[in-house]
Structures are given as C-alpha cells and as structure tokens.
N, C-alpha and C. Protein backbone atom coordinates (compact mmCIF):
# COMPACT_ATOMS: atom_id res chain seq x y z
N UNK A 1 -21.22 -6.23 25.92
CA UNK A 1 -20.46 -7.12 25.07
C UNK A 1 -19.02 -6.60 25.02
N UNK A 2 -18.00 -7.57 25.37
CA UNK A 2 -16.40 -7.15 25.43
C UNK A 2 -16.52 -7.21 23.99
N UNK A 3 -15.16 -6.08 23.58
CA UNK A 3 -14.54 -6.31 22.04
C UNK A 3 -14.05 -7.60 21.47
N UNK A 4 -13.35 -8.29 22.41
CA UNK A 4 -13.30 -9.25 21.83
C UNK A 4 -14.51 -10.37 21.41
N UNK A 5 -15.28 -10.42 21.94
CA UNK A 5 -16.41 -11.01 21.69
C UNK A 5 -16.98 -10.13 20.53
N UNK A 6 -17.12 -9.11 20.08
CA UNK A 6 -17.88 -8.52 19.34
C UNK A 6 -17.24 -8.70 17.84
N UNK A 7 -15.68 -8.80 17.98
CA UNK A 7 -14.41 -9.13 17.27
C UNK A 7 -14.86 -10.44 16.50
N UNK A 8 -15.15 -11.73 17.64
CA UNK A 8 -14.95 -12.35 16.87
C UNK A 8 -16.77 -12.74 16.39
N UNK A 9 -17.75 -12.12 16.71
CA UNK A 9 -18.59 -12.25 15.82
C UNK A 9 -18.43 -11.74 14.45
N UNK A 10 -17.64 -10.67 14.61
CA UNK A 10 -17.73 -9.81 12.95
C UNK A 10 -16.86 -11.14 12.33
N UNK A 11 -15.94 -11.51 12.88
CA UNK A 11 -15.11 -12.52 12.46
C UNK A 11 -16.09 -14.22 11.68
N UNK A 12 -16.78 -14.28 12.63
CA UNK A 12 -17.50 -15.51 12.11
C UNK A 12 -18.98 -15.21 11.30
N UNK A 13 -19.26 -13.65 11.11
CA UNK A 13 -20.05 -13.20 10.44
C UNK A 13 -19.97 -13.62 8.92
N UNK A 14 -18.83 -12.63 8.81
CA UNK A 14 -17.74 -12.84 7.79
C UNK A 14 -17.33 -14.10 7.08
N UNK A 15 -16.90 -14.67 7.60
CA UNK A 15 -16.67 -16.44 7.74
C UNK A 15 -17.66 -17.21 6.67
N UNK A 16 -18.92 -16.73 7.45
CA UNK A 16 -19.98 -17.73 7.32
C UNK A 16 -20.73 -17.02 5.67
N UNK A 17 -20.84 -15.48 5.48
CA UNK A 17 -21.00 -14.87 4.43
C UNK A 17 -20.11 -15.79 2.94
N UNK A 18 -18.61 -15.19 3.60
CA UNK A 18 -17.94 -15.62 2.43
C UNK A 18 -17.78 -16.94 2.03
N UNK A 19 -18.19 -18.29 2.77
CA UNK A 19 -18.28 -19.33 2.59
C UNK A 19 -19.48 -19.94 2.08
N UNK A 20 -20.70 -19.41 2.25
CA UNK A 20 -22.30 -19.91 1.62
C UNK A 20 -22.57 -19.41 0.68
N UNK A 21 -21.79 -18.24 0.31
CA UNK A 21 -22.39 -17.40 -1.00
C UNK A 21 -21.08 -17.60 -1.99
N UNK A 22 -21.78 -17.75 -2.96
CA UNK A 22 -20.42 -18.12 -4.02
C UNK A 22 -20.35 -17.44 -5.21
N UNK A 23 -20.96 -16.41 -5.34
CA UNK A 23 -20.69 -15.30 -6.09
C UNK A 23 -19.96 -13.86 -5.60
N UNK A 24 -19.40 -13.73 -6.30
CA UNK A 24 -17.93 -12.62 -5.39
C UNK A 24 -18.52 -11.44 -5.91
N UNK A 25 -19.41 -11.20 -6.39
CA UNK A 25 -20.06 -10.03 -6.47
C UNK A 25 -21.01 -9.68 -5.45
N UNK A 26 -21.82 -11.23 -4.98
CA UNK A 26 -22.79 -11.14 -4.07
C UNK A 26 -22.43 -10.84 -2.79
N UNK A 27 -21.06 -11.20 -3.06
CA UNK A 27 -20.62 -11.49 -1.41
C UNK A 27 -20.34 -9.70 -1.35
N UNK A 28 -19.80 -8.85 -2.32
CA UNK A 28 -19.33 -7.87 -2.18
C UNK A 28 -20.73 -7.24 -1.83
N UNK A 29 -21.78 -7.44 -2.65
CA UNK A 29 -22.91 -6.28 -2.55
C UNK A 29 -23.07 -6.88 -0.71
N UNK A 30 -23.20 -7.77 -0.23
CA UNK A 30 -23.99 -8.00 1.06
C UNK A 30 -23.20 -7.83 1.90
N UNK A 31 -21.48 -7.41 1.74
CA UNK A 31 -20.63 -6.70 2.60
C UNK A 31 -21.14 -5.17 2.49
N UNK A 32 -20.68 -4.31 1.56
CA UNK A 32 -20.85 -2.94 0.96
C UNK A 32 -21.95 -2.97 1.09
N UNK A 33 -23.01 -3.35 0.51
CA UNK A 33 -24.58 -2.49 0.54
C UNK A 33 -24.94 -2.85 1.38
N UNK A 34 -25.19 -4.30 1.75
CA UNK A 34 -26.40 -4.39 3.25
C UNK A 34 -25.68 -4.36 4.25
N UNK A 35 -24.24 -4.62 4.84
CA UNK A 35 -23.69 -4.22 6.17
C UNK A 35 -23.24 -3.09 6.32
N UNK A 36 -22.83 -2.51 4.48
CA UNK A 36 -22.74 -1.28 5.11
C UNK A 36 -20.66 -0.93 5.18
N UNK A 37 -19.88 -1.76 4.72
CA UNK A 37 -18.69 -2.13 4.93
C UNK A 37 -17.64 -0.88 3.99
N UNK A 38 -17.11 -0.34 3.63
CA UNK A 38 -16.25 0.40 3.28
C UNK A 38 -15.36 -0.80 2.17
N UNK A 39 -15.00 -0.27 0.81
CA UNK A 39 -13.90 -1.17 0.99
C UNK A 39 -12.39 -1.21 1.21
N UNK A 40 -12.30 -0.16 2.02
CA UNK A 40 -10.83 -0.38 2.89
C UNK A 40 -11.42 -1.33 3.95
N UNK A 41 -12.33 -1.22 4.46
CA UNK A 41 -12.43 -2.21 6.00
C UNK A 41 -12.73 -3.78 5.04
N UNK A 42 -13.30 -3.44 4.35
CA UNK A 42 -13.07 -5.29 3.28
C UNK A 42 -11.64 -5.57 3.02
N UNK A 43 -11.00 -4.84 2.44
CA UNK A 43 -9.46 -5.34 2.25
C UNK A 43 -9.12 -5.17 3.83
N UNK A 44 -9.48 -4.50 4.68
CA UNK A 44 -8.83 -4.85 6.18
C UNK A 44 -8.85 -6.05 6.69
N UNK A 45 -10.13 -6.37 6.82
CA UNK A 45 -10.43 -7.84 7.21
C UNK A 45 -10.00 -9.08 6.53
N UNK A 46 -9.21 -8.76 5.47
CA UNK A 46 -8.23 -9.98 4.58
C UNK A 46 -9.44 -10.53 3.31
N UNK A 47 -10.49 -9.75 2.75
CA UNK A 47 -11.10 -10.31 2.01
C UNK A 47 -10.84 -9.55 0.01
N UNK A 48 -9.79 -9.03 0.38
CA UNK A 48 -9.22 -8.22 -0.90
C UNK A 48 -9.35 -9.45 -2.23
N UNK A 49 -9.57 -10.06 -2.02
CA UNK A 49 -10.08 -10.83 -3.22
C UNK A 49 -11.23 -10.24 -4.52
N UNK A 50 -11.96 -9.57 -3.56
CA UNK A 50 -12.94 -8.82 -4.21
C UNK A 50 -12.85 -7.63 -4.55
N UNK A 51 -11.95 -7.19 -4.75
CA UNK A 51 -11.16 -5.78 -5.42
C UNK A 51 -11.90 -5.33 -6.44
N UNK A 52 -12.18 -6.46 -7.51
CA UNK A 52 -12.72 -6.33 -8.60
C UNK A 52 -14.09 -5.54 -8.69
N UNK A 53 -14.92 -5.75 -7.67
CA UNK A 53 -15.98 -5.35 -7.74
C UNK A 53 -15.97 -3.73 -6.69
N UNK A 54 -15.51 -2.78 -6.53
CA UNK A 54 -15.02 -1.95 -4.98
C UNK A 54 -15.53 -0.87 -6.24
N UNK A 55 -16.20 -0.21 -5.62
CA UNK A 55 -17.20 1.61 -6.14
C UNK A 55 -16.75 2.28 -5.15
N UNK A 56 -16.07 2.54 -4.42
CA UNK A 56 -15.79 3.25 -3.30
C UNK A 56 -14.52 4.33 -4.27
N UNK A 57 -15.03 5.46 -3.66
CA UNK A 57 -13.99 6.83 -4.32
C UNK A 57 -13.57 7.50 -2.97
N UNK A 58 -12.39 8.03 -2.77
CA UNK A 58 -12.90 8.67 -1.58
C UNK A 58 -13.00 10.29 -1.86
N UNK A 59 -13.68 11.02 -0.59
CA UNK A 59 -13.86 12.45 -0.95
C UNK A 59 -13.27 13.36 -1.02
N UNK A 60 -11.53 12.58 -0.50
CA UNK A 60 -10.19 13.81 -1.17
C UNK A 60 -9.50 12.89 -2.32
N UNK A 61 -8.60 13.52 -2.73
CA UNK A 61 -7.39 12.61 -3.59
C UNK A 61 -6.37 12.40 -2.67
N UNK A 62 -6.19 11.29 -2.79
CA UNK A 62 -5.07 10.28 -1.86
C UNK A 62 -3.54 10.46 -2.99
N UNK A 63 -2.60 10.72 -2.80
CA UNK A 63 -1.49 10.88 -3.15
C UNK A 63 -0.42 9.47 -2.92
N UNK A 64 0.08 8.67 -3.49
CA UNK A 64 1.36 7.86 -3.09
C UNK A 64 1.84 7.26 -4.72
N UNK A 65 2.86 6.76 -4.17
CA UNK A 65 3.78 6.15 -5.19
C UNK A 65 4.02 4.85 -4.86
N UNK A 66 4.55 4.27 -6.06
CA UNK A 66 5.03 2.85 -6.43
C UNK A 66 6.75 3.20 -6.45
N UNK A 67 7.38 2.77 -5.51
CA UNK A 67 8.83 2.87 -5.75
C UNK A 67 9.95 1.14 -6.15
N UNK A 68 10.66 1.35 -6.67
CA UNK A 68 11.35 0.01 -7.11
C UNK A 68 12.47 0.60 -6.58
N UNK A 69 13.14 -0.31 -5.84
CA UNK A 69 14.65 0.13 -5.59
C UNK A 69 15.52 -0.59 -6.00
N UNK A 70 16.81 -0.84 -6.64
CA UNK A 70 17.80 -1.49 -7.35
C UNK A 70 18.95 -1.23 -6.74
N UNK A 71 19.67 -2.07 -5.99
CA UNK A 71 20.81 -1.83 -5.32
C UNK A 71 21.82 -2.46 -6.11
N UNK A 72 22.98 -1.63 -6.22
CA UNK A 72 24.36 -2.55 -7.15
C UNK A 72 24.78 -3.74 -6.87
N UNK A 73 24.61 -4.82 -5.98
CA UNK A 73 24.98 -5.54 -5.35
C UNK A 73 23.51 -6.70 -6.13
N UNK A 74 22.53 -5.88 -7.01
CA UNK A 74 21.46 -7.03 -7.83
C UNK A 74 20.20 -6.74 -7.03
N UNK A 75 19.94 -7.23 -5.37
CA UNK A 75 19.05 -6.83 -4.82
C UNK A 75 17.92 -5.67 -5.12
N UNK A 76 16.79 -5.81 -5.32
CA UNK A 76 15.64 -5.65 -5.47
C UNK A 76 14.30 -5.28 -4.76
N UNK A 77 13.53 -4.43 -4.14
CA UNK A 77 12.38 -4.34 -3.92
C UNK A 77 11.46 -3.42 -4.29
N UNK A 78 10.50 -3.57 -3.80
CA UNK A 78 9.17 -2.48 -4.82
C UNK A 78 7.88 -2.59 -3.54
N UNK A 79 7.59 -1.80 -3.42
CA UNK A 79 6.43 -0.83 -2.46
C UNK A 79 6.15 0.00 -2.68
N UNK A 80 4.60 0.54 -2.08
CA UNK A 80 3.88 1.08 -2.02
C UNK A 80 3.83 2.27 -0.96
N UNK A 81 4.39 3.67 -1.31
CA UNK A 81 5.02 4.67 -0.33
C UNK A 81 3.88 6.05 -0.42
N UNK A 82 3.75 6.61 0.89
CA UNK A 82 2.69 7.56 0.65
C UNK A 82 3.18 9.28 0.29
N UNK A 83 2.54 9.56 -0.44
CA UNK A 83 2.63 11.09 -0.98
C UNK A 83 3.48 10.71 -2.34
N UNK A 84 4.62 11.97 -3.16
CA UNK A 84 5.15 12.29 -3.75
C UNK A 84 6.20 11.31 -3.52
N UNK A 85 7.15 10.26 -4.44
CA UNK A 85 8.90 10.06 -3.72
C UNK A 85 9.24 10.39 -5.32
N UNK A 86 10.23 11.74 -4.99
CA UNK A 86 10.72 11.96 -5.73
C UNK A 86 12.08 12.60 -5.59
N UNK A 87 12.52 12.25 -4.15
CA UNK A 87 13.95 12.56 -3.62
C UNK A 87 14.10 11.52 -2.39
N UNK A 88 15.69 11.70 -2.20
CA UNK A 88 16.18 10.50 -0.74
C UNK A 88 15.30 10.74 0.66
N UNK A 89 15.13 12.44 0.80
CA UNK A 89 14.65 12.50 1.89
C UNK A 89 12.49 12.42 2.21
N UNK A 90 12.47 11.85 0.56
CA UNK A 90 10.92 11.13 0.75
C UNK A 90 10.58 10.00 1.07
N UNK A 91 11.55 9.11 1.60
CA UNK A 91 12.06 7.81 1.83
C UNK A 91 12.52 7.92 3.22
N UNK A 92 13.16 8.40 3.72
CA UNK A 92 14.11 8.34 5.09
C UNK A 92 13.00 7.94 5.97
N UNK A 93 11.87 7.85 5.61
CA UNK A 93 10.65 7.51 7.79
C UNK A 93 10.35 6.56 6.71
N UNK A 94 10.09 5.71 5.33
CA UNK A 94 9.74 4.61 5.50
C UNK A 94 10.34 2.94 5.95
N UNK A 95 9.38 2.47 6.40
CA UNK A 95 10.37 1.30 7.19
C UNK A 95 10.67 0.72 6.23
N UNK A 96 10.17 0.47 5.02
CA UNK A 96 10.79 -1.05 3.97
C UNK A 96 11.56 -0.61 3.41
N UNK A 97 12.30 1.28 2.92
CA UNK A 97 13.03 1.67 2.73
C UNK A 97 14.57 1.38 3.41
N UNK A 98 14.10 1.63 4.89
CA UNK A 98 15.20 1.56 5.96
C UNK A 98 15.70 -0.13 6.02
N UNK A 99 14.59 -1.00 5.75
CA UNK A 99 14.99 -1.95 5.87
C UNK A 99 15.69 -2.77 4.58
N UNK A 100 15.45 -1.99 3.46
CA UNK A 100 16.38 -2.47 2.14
C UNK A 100 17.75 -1.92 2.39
N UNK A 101 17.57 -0.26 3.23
CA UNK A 101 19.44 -0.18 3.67
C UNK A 101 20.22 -1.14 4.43
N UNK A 102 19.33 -1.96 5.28
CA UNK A 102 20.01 -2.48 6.07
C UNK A 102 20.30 -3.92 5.89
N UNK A 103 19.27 -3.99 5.02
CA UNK A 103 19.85 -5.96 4.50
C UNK A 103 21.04 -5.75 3.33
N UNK A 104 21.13 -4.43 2.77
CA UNK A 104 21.90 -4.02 1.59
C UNK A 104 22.76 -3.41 2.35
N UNK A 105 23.98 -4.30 3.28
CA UNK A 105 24.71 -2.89 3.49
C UNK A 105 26.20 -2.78 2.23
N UNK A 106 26.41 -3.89 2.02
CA UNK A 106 27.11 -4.05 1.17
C UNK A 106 26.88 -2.90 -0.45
N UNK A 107 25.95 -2.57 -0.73
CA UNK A 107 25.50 -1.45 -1.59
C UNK A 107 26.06 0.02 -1.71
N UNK A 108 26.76 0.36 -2.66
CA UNK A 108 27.23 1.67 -2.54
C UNK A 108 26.66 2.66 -3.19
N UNK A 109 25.06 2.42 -4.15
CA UNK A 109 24.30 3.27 -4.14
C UNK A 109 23.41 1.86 -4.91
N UNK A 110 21.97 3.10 -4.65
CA UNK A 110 20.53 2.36 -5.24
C UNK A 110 19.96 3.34 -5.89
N UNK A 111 19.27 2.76 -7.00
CA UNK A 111 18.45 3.38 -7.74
C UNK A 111 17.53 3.35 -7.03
N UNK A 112 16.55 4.59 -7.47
CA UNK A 112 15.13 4.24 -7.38
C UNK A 112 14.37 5.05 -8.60
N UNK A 113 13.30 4.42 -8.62
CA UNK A 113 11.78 4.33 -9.25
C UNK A 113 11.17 5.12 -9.40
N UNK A 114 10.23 5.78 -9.55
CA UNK A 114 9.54 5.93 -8.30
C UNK A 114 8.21 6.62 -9.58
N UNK A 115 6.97 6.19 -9.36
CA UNK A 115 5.45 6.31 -9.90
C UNK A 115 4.94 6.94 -9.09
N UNK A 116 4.54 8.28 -9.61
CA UNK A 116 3.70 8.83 -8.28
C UNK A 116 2.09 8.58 -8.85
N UNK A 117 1.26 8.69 -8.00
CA UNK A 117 -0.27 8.21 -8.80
C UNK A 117 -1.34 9.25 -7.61
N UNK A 118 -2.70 9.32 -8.20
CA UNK A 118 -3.72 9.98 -7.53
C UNK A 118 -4.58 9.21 -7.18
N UNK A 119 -5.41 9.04 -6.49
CA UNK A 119 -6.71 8.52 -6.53
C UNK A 119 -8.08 9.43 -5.71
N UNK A 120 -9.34 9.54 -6.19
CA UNK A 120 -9.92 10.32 -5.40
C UNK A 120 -10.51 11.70 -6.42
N UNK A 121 -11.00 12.40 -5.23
CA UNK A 121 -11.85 13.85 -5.42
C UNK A 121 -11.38 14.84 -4.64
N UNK A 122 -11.11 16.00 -5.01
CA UNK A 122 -10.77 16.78 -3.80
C UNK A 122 -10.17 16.93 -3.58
N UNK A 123 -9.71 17.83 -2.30
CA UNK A 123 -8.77 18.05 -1.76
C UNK A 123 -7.41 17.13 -1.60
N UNK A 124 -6.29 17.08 -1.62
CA UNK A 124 -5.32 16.06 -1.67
C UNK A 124 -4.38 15.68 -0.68
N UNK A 125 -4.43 14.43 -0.18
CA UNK A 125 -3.63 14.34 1.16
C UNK A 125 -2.65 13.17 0.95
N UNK A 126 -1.49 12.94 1.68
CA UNK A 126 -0.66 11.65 1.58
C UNK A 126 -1.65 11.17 1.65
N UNK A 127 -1.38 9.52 1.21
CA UNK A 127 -2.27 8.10 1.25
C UNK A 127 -1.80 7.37 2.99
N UNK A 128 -2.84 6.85 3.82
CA UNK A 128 -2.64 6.71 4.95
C UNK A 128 -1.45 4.77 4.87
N UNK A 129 -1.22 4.27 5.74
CA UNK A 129 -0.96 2.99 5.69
C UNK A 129 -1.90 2.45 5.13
N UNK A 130 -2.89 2.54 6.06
CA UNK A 130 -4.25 1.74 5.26
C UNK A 130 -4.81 1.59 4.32
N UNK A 131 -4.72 2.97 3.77
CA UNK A 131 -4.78 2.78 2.33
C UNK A 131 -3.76 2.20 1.01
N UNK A 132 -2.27 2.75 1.62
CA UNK A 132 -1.74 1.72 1.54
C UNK A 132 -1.97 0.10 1.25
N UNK A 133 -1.97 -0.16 1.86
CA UNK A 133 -2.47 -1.86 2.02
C UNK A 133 -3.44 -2.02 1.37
N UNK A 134 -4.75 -1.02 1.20
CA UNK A 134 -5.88 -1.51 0.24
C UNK A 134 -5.39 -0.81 -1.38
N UNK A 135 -4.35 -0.34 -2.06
CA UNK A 135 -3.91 -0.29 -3.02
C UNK A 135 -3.21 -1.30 -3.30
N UNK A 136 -2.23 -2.02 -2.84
CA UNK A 136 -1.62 -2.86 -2.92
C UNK A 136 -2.59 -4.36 -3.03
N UNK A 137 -3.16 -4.13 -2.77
CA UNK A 137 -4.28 -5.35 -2.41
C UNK A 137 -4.96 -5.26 -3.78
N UNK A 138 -5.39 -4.15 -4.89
CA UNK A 138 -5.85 -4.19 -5.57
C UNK A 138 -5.13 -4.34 -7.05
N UNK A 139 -3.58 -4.33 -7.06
CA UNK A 139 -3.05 -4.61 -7.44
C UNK A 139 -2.35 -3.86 -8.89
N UNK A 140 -2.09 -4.40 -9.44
CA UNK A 140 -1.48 -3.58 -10.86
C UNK A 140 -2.80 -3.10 -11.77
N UNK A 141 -3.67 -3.88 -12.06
CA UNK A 141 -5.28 -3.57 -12.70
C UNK A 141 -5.75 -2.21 -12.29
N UNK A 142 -5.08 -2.34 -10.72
CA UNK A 142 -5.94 -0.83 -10.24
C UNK A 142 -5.38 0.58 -10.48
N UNK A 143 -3.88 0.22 -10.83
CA UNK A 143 -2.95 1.24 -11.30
C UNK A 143 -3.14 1.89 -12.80
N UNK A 144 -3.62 0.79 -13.21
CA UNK A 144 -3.57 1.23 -14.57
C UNK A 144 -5.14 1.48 -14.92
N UNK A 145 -5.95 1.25 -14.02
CA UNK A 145 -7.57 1.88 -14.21
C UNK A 145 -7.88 3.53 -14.76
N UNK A 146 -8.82 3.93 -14.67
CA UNK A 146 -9.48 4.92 -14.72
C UNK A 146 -9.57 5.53 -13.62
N UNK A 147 -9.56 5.39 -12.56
CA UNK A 147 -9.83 5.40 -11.32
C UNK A 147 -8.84 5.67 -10.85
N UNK A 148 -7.40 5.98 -11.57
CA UNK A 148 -6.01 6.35 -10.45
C UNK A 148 -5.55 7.18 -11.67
N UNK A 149 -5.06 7.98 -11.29
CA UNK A 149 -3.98 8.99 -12.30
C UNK A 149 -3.20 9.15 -12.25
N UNK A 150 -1.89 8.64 -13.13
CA UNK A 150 -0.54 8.55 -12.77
C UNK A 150 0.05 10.13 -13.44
N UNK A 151 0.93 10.59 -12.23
CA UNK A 151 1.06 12.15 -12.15
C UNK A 151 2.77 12.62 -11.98
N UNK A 152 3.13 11.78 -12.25
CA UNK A 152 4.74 11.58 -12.36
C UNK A 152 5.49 10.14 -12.25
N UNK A 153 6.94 10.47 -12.93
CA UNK A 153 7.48 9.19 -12.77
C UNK A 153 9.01 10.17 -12.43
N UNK A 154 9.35 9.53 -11.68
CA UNK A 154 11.06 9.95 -11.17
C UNK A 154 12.15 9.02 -10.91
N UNK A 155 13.33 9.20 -11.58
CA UNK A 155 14.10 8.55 -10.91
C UNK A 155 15.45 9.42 -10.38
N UNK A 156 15.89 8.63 -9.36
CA UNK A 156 16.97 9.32 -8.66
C UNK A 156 17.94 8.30 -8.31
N UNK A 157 19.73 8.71 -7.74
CA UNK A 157 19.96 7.50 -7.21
C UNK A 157 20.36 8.28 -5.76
N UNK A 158 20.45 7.03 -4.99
CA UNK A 158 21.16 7.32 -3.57
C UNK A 158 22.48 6.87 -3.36
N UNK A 159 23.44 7.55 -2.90
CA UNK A 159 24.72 7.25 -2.74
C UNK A 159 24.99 6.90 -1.53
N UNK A 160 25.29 5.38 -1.00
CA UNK A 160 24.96 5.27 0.65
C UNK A 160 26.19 5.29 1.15
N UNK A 161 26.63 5.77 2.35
CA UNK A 161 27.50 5.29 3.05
C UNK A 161 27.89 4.52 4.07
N UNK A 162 27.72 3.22 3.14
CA UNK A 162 27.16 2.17 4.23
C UNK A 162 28.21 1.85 5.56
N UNK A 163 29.79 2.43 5.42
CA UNK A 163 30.52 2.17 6.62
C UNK A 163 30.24 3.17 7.82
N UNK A 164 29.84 3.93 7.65
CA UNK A 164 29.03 5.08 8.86
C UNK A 164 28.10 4.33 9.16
N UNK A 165 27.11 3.69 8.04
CA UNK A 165 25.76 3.37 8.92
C UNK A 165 25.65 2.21 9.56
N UNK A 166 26.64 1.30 9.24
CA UNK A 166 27.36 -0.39 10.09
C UNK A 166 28.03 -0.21 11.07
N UNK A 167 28.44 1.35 11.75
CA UNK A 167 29.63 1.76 12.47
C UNK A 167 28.27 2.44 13.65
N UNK A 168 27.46 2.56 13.03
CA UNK A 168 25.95 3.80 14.14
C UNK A 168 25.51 2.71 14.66
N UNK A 169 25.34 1.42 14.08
CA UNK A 169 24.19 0.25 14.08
C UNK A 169 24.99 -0.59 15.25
N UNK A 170 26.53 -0.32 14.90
CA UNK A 170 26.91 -1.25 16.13
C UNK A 170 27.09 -0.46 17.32
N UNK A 171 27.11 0.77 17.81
CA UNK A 171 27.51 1.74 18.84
C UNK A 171 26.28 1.93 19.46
C-alpha cells in the first residue's frame, strides 16, 4: 500500500467517524481509546474541536510562551513561542516574530509580552512546533486550566533599526 493511499484512508476514516457520530466525546473516546490516536495527532489532523475532552499529559514538561507584540506605529500580534521569551534574542529564529519586523518597518521599537507557561511531568524541554499548534488549538481555557502552570510574565522592549534592516533586505 503507497502512503498516499494509506493517507487518504486515515483521511476518509476520519471523515466518516466524525460525521456519523454526534457526540464529541464519543468521537474523542473512538479516536483516543479504540484507534489509539494521541491528542496532538487529533489536533494534527484538523479535528481540535475536541480539545475539551484531551487526558493526554506528556512525560516531560513542555516549556513555551504566549508573546503579544505592540509596535508604535498601533500594529499588533500575539503567538505562541517555544521555551522561555524573556529577551530580544528569544525571538530572533522565530518566523512570526521576523515577520512582524518586516511588515512593521516603519516601527522604531515594540513592546513585548511575554507569558511563559509549563505543561507536563518531568523533565523539561522547549515545546516542539507541534505542540505548538496543539496549544494554540486548545485555546485560552487551556491556559488558564490546571493542567498548565504559568511560571513567569516579562516584559521588554525592542529598539529596531529599521533603516539597516530595509537597507540588508534590499542588497
């Protein structure tokens, strides 16, 4: 059996589950208990709807933050960043970071935010993308659960120099 074929059975597996069964608990137990599903690979597959019902812990503590950025110019965004951000250079490799410098070049500094939170047992590691995406997916409810421990709040600002970095971008 090619992957893609195997792809899109899980695909119409799925499909056919979440469409005949109409209890979002049921649908969760017969993802999670009888297939057996993780719920990061449930929020993978686009079914994060069911957040509500997710028992899944994992066996280290996952580390990331909630950052808000505020640029002088009014502009605004907020994501979901992995590990500690509690300085400029905890930011510099993320892309939605890089990409608020660059729609903001007009900005001569930004605030930021920044919520750091836990989730988990154990040993403690940055939070992967993926997990990423399945925090975000679970939304503000999940932040403020039992189940996450908020372990700092920081703010800092950045002072940009946006005519160097409009002067690199065109060379």
């Amino acid at each position: 059996m090619t992957d893609d074929r195997r792809e899109g059975l899980l695909k119409s597996a799925l499909f056919w589950i979440t469409s005949h069964v109409h209890d979002d608990e049921e649908i969760y137990r017969s993802l999670h208990d009888g297939i057996g599903m993780t719920d990061f690979e449930i929020v993978e597959c686009g079914i994060d709807y069911l957040c509500e019902h997710f028992t899944d812990r994992p066996n280290k503590t996952l580390l990331f933050s909630k950052v808000i950025l505020t640029a002088d110019n009014g502009s605004t965004d907020e994501f979901f960043c992995s590990g500690i951000v509690n300085c400029e250079e905890d930011l510099e490799n993320n892309d939605l970071y890089n990409e608020f410098l660059e729609d903001n070049l007009d900005a001569e500094r930004i605030e930021v935010a920044s919520k750091a939170y836990s989730f988990g047992e154990g040993e403690s590691e940055n939070a992967s993308d993926e997990e990423l995406v399945y925090f975000a997916a679970r939304g503000e409810e999940f932040l403020d659960s039992n189940e996450v421990d908020e372990i700092g709040f920081f703010n800092f600002i950045i002072l940009t120099d946006n005519e160097d970095f409009a002067m690199e971008d065109l060379l």
